[in-house]
PDB file of N, CA and C in Angstrom:
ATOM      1  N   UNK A   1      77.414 149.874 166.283  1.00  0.00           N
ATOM      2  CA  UNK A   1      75.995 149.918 166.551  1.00  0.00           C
ATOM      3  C   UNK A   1      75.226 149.152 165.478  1.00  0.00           C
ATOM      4  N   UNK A   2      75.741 149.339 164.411  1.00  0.00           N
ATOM      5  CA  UNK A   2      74.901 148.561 163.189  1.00  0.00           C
ATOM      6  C   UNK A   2      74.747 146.812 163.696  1.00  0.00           C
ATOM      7  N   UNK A   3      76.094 146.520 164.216  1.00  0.00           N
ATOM      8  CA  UNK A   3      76.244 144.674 164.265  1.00  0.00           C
ATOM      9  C   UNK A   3      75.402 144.481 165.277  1.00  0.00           C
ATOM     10  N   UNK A   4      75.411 145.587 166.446  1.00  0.00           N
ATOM     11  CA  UNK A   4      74.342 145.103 166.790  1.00  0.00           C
ATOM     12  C   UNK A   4      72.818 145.592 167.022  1.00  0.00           C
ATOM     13  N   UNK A   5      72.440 145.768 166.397  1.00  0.00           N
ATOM     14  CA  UNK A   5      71.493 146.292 165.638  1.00  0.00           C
ATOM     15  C   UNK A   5      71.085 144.813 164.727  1.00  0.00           C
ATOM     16  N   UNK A   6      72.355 144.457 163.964  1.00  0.00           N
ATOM     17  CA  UNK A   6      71.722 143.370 163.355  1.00  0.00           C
ATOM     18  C   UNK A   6      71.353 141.975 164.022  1.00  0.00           C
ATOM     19  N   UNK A   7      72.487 142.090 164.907  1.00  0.00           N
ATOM     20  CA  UNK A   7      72.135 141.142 165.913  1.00  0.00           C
ATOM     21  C   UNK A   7      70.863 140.837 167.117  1.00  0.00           C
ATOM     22  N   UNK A   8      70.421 141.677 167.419  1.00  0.00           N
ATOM     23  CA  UNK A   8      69.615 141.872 168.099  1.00  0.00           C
ATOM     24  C   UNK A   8      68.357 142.213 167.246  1.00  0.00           C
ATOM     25  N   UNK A   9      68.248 141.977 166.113  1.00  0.00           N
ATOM     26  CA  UNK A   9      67.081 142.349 164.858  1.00  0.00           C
ATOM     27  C   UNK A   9      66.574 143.257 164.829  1.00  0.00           C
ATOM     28  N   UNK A  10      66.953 144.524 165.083  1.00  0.00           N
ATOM     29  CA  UNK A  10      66.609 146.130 165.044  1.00  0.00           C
ATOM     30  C   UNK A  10      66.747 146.442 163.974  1.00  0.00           C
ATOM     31  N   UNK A  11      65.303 147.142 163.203  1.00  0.00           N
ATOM     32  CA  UNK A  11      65.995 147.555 161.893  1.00  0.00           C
ATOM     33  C   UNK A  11      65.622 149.004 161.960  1.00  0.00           C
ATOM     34  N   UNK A  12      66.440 149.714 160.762  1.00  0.00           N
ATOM     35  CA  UNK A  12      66.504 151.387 161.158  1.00  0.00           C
ATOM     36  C   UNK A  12      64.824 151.949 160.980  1.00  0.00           C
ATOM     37  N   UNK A  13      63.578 151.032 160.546  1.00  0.00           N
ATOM     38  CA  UNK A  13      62.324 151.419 160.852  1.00  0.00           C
ATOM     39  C   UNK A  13      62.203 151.482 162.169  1.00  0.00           C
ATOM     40  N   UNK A  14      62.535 150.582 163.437  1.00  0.00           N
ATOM     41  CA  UNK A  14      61.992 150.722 164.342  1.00  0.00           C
ATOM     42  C   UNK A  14      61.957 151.706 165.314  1.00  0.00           C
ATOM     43  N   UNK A  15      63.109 152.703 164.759  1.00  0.00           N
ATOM     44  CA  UNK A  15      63.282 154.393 165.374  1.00  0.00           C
ATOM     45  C   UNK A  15      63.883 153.854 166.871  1.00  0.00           C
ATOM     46  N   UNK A  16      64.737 153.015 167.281  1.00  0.00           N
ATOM     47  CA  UNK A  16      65.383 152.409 168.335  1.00  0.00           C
ATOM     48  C   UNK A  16      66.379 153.738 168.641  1.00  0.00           C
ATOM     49  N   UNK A  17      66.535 154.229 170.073  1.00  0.00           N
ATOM     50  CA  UNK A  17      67.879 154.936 169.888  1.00  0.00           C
ATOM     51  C   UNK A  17      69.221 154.222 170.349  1.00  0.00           C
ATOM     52  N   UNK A  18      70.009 154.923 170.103  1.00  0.00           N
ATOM     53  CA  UNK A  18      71.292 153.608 170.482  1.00  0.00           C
ATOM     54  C   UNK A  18      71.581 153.141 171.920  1.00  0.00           C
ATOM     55  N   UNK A  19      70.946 154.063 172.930  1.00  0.00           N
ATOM     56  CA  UNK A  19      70.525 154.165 174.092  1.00  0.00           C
ATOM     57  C   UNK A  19      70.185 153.084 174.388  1.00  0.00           C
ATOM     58  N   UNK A  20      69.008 152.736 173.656  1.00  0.00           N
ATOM     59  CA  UNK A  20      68.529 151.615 174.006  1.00  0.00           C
ATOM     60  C   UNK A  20      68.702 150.244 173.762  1.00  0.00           C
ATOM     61  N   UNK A  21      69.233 150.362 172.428  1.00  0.00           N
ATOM     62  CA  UNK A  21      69.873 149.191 171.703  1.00  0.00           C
ATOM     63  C   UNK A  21      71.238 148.447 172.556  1.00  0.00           C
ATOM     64  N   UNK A  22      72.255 149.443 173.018  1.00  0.00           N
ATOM     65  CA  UNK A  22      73.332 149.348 174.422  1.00  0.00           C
ATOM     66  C   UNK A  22      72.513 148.258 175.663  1.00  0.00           C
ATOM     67  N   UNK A  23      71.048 149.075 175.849  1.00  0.00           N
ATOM     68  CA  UNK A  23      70.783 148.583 176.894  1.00  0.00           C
ATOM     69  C   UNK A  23      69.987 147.093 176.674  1.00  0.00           C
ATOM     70  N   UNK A  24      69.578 146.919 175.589  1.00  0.00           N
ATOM     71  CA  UNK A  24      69.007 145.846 175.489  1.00  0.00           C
ATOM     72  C   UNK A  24      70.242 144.601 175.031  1.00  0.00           C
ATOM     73  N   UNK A  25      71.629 144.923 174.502  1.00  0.00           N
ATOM     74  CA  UNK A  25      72.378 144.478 174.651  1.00  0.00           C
ATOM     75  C   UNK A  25      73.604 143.766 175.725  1.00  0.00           C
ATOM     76  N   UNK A  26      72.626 145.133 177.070  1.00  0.00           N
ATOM     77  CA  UNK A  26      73.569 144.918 177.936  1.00  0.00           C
ATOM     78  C   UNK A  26      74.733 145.240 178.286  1.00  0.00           C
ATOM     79  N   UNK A  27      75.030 146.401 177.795  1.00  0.00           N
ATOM     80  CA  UNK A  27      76.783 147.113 177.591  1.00  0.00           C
ATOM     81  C   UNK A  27      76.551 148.302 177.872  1.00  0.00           C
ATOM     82  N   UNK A  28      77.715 148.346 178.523  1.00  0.00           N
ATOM     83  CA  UNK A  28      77.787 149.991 178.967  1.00  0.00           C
ATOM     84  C   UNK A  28      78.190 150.539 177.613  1.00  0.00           C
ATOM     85  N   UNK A  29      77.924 152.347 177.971  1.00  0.00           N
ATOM     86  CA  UNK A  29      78.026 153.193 176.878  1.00  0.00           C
ATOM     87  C   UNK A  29      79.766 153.325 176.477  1.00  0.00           C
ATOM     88  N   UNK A  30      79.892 153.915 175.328  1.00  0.00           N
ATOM     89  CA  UNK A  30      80.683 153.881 174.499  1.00  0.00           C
ATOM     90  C   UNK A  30      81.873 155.311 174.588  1.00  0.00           C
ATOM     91  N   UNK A  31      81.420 156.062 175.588  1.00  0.00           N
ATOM     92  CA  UNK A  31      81.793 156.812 176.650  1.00  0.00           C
ATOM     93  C   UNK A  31      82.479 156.006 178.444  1.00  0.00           C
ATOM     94  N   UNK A  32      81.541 155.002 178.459  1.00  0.00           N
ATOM     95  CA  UNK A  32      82.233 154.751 179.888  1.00  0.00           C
ATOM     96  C   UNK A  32      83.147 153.380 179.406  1.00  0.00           C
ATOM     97  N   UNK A  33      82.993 152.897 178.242  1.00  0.00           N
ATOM     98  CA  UNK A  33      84.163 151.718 177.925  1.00  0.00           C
ATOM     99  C   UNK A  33      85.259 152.892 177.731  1.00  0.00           C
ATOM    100  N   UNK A  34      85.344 153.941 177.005  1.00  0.00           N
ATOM    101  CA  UNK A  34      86.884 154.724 176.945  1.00  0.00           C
ATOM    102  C   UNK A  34      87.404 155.121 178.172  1.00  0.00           C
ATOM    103  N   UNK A  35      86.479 155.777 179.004  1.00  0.00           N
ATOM    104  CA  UNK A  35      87.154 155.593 180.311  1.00  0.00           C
ATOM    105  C   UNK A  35      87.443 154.906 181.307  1.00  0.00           C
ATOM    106  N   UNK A  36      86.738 153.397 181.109  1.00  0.00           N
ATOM    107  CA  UNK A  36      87.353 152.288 181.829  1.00  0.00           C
ATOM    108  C   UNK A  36      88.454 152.120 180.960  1.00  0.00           C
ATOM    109  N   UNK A  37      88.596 151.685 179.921  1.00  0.00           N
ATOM    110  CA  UNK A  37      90.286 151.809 179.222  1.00  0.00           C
ATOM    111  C   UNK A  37      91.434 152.515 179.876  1.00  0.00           C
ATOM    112  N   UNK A  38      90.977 153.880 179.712  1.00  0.00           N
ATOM    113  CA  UNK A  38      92.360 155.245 180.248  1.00  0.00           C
ATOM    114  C   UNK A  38      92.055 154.837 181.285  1.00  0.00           C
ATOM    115  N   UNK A  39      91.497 154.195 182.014  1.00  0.00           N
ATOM    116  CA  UNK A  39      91.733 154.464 184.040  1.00  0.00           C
ATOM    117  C   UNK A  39      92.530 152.944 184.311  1.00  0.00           C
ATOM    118  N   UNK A  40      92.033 151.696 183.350  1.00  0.00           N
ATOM    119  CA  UNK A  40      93.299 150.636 183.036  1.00  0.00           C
ATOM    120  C   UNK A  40      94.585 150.942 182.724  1.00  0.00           C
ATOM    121  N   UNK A  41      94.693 151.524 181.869  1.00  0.00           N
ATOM    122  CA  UNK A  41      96.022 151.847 181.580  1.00  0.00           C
ATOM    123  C   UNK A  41      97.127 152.510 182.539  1.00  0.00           C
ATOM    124  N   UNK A  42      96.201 153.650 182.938  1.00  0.00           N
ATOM    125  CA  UNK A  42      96.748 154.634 184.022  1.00  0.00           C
ATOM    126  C   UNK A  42      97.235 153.994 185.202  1.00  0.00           C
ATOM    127  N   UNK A  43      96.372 152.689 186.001  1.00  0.00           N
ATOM    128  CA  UNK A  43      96.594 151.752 186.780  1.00  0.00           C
ATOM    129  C   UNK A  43      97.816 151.048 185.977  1.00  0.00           C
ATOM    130  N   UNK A  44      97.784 150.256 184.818  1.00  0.00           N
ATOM    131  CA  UNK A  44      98.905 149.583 184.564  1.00  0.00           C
ATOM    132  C   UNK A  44     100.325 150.359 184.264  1.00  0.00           C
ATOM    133  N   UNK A  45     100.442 151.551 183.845  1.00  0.00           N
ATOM    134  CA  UNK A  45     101.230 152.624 184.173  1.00  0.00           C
ATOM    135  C   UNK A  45     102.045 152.710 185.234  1.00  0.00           C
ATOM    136  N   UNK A  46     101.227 153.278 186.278  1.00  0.00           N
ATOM    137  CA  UNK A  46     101.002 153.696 187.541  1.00  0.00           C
ATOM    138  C   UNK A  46     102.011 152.257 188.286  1.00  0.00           C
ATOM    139  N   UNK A  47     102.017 151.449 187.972  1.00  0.00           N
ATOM    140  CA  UNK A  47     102.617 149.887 188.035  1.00  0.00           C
ATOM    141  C   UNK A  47     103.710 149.710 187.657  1.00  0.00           C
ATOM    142  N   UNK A  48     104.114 150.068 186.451  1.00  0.00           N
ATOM    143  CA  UNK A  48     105.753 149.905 185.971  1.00  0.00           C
ATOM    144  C   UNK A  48     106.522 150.658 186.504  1.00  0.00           C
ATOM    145  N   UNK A  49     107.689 149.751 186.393  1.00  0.00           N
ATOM    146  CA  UNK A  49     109.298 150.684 187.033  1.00  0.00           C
ATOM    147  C   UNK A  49     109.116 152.042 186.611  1.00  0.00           C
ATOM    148  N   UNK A  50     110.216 152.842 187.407  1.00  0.00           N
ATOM    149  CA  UNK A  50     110.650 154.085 187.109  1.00  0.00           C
ATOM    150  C   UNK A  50     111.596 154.401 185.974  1.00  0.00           C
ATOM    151  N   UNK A  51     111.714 154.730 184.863  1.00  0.00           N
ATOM    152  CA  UNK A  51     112.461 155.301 184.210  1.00  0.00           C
ATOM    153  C   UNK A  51     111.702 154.459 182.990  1.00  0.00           C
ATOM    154  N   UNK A  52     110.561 153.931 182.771  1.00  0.00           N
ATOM    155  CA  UNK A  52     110.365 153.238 181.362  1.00  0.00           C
ATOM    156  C   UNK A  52     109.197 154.329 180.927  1.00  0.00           C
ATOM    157  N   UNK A  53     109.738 154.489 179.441  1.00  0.00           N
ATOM    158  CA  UNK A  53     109.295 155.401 178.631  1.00  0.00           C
ATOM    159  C   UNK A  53     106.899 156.219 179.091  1.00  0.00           C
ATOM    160  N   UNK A  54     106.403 155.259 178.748  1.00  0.00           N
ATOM    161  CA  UNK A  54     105.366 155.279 179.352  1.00  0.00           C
ATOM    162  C   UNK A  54     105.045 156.030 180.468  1.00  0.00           C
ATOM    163  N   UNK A  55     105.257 155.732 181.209  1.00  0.00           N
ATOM    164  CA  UNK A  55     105.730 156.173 182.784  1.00  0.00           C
ATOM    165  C   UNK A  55     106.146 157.709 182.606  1.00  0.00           C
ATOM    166  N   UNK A  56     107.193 157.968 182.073  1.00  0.00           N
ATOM    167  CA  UNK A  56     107.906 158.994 181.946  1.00  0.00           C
ATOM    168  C   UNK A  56     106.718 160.063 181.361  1.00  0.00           C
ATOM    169  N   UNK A  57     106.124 159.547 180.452  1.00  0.00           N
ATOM    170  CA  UNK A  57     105.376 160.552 179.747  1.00  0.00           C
ATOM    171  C   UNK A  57     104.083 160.903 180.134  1.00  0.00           C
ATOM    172  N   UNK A  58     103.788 159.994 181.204  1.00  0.00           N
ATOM    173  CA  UNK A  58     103.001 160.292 181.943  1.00  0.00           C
ATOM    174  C   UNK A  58     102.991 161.029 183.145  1.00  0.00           C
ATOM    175  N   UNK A  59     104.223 161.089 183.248  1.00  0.00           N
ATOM    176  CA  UNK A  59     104.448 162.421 184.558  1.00  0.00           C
ATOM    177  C   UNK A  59     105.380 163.492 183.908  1.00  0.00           C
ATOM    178  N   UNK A  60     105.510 163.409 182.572  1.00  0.00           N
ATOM    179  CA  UNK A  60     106.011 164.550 181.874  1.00  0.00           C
ATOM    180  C   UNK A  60     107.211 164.821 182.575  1.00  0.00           C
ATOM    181  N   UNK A  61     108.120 164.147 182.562  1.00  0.00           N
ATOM    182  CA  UNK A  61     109.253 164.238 182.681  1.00  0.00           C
ATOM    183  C   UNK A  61     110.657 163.979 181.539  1.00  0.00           C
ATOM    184  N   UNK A  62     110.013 163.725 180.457  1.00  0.00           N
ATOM    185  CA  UNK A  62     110.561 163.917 179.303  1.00  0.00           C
ATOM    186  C   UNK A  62     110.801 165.437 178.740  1.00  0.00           C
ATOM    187  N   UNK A  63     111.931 166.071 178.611  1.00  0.00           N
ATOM    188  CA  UNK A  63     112.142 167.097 178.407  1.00  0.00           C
ATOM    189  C   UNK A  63     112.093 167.480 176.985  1.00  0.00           C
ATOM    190  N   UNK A  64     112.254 166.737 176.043  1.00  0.00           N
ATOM    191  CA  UNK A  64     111.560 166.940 174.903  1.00  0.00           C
ATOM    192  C   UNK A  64     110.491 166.590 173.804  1.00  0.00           C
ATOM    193  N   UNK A  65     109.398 167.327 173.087  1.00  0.00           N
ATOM    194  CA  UNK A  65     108.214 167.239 173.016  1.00  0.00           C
ATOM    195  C   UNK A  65     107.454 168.442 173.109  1.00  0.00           C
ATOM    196  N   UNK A  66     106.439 167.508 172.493  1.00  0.00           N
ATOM    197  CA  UNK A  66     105.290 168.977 172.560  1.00  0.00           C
ATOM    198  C   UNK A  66     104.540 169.645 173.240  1.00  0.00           C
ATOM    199  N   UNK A  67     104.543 168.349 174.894  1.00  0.00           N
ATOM    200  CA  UNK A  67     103.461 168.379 175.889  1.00  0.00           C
ATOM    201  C   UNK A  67     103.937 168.551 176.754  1.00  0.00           C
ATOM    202  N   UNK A  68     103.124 170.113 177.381  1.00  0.00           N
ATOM    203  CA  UNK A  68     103.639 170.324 178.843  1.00  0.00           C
ATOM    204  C   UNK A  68     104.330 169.362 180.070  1.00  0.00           C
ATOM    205  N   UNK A  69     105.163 170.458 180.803  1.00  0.00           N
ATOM    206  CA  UNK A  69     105.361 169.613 181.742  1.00  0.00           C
ATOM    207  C   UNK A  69     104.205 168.804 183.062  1.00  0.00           C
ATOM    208  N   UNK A  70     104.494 168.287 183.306  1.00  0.00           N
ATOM    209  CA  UNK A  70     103.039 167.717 184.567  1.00  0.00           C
ATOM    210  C   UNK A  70     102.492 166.542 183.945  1.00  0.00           C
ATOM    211  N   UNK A  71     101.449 165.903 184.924  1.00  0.00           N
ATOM    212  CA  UNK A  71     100.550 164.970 184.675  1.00  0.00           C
ATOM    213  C   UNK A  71      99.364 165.324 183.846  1.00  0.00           C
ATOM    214  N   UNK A  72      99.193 164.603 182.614  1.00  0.00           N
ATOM    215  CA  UNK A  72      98.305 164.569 181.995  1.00  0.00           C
ATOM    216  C   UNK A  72      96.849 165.137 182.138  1.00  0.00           C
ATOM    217  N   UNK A  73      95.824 165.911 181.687  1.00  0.00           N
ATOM    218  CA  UNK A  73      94.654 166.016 182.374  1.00  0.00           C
ATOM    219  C   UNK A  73      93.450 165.579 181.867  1.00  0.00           C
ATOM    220  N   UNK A  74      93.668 164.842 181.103  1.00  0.00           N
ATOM    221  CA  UNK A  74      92.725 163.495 180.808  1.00  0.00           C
ATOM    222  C   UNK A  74      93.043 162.452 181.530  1.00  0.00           C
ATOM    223  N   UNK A  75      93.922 161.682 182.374  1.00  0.00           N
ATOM    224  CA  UNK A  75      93.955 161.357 183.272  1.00  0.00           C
ATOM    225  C   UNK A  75      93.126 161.861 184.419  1.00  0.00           C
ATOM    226  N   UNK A  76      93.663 162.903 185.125  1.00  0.00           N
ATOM    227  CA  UNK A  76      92.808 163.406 186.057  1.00  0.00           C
ATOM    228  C   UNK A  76      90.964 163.627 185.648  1.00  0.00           C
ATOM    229  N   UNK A  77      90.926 164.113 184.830  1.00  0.00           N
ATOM    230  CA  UNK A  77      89.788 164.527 184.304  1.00  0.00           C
ATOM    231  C   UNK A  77      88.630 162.759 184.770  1.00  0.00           C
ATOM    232  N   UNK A  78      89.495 161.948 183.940  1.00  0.00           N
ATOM    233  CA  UNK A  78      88.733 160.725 184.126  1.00  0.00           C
ATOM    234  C   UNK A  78      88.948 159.946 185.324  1.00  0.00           C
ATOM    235  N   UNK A  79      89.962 160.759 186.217  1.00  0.00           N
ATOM    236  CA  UNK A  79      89.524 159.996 187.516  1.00  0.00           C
ATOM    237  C   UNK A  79      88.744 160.616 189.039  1.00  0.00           C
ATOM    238  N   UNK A  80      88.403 161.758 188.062  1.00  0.00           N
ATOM    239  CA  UNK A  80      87.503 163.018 188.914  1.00  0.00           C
ATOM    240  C   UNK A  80      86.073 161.937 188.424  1.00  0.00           C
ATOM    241  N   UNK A  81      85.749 161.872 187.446  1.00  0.00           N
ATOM    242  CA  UNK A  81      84.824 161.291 186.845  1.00  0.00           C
ATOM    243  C   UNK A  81      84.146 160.032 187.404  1.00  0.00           C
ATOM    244  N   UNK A  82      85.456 158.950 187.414  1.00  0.00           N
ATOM    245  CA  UNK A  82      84.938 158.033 188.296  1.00  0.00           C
ATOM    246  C   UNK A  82      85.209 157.370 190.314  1.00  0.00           C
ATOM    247  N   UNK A  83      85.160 158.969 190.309  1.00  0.00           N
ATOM    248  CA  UNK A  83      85.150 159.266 192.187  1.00  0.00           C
ATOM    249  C   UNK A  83      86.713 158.408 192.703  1.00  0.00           C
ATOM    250  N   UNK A  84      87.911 158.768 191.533  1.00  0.00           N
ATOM    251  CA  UNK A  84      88.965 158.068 192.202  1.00  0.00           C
ATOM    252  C   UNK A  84      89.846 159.176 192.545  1.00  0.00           C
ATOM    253  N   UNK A  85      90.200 159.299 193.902  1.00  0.00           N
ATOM    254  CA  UNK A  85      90.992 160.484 194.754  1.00  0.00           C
ATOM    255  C   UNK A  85      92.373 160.396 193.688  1.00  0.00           C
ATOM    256  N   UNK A  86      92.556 162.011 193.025  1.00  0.00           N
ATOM    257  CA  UNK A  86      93.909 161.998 192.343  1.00  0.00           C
ATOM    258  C   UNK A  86      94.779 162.008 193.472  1.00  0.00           C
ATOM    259  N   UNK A  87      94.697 162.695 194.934  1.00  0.00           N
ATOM    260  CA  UNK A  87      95.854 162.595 195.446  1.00  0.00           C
ATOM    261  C   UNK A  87      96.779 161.443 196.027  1.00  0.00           C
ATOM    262  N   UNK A  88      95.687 160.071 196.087  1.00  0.00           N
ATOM    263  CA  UNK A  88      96.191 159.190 196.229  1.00  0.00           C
ATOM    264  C   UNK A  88      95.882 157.910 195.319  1.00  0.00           C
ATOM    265  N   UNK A  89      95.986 158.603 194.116  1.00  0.00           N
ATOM    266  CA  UNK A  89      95.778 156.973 193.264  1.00  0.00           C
ATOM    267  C   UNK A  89      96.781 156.171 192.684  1.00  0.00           C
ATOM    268  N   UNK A  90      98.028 156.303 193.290  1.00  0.00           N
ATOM    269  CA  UNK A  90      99.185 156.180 193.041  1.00  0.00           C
ATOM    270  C   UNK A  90      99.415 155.096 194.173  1.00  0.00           C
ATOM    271  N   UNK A  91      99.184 155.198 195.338  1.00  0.00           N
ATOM    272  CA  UNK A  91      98.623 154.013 196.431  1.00  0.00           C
ATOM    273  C   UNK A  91      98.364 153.079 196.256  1.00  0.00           C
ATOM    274  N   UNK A  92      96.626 153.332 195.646  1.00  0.00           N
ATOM    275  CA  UNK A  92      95.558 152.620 195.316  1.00  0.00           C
ATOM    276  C   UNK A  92      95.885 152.190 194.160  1.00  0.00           C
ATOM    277  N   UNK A  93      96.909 152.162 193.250  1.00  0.00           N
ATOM    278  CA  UNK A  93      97.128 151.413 192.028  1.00  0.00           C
ATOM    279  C   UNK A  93      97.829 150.287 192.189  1.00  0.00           C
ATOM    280  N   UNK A  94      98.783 150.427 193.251  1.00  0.00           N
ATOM    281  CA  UNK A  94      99.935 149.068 193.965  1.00  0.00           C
ATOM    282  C   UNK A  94      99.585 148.166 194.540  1.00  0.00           C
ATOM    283  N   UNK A  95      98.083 147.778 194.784  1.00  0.00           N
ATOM    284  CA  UNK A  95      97.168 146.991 195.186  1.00  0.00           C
ATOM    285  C   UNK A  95      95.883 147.046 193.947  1.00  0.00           C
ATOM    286  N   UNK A  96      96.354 145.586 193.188  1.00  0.00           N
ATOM    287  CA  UNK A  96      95.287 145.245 192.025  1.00  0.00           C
ATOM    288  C   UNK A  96      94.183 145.524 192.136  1.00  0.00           C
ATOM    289  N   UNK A  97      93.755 144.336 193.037  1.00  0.00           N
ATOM    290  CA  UNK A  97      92.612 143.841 193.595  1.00  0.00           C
ATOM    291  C   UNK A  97      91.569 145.544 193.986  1.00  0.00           C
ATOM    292  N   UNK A  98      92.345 146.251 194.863  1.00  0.00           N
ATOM    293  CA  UNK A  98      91.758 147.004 195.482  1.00  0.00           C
ATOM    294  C   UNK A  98      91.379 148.384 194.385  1.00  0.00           C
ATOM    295  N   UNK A  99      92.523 148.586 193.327  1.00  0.00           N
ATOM    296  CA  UNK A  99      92.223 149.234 191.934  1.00  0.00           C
ATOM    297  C   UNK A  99      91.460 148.898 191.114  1.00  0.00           C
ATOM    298  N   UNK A 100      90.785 147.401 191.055  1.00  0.00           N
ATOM    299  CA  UNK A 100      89.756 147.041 189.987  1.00  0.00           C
ATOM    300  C   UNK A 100      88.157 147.352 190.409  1.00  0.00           C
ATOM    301  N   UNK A 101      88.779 147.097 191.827  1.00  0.00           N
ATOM    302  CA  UNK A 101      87.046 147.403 192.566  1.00  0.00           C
ATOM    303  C   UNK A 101      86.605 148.862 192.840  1.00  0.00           C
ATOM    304  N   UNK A 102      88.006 149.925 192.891  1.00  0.00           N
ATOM    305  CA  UNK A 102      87.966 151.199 192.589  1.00  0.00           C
ATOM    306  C   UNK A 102      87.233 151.764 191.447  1.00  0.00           C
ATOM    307  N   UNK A 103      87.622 150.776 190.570  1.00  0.00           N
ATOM    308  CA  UNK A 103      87.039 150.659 189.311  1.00  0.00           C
ATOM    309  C   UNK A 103      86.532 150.624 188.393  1.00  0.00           C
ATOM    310  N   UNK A 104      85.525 149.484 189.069  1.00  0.00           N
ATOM    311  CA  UNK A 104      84.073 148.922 188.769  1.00  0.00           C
ATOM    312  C   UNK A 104      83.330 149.823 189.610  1.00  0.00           C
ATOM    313  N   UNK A 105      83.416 150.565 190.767  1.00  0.00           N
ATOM    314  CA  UNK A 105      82.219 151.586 191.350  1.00  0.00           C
ATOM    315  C   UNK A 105      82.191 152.366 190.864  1.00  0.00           C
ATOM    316  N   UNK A 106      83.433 153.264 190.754  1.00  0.00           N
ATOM    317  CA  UNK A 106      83.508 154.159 189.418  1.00  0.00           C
ATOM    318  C   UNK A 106      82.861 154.323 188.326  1.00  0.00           C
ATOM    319  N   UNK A 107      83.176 153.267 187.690  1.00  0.00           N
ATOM    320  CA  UNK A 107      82.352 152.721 186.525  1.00  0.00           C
ATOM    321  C   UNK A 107      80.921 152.317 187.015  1.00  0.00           C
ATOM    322  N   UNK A 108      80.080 152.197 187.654  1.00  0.00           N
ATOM    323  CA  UNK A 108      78.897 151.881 187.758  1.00  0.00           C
ATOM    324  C   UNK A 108      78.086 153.527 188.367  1.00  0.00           C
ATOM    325  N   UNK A 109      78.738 154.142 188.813  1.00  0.00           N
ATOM    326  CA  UNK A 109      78.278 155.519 188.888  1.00  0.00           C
ATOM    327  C   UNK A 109      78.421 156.160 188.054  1.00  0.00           C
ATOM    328  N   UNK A 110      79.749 155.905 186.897  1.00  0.00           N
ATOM    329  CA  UNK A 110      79.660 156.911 185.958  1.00  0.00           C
ATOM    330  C   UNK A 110      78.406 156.518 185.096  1.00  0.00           C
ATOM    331  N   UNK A 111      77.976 155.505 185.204  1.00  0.00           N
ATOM    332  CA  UNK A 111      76.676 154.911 184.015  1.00  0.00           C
ATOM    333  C   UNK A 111      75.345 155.416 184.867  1.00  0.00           C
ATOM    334  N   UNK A 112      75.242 155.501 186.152  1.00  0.00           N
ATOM    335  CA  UNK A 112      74.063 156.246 186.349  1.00  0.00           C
ATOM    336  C   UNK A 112      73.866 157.635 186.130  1.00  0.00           C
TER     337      UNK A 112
END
């Protein structure tokens, strides 16, 4: 926030909130970039063969460790969030195209 802050010539007199500074920058919040991240990943996941490590630990099928068995629920959590059906996003991940635009609506509702 500071860089841009400096960039955009905001100085900490002008009582700017970061709210706004985002928006006058043009960027989504710093909340919906982490969950466009985890819902990338989860898609690129969701993508690799069966039996590679990643994968595995994402459907908790690794028998040893600290973390329950099952699917993650920060996963789910963030795809309740951005209106993507858990029961079939496993589908909808095997088609790019159709997962990015899942995506981006997601992501544009989670910012309203």
């Amino acid at each position: 926030m500071r860089c841009l802050r400096h960039i955009l010539d905001i100085t900490w007199q002008d009582k700017v909130t970061n709210n706004n500074v985002l928006g006058r920058a043009r960027i989504t919040s710093m909340y919906a970039m982490l969950k466009q991240r985890r819902i990338r990943w989860l898609g690129h996941v969701g993508r690799t063969d069966d039996g590679r490590i990643p994968k595995d630990l994402l459907y908790g099928e690794l028998m040893q460790g600290k973390r329950p068995t099952g699917k993650p629920q920060l996963g789910k959590r963030d795809l309740k969030a951005m209106d993507v059906d858990f029961a079939s996003w496993e589908t909808l991940v095997a088609d790019r195209s159709a997962w990015r635009q899942s995506v981006q609506r997601g992501l544009s509702k989670f910012e309203e």
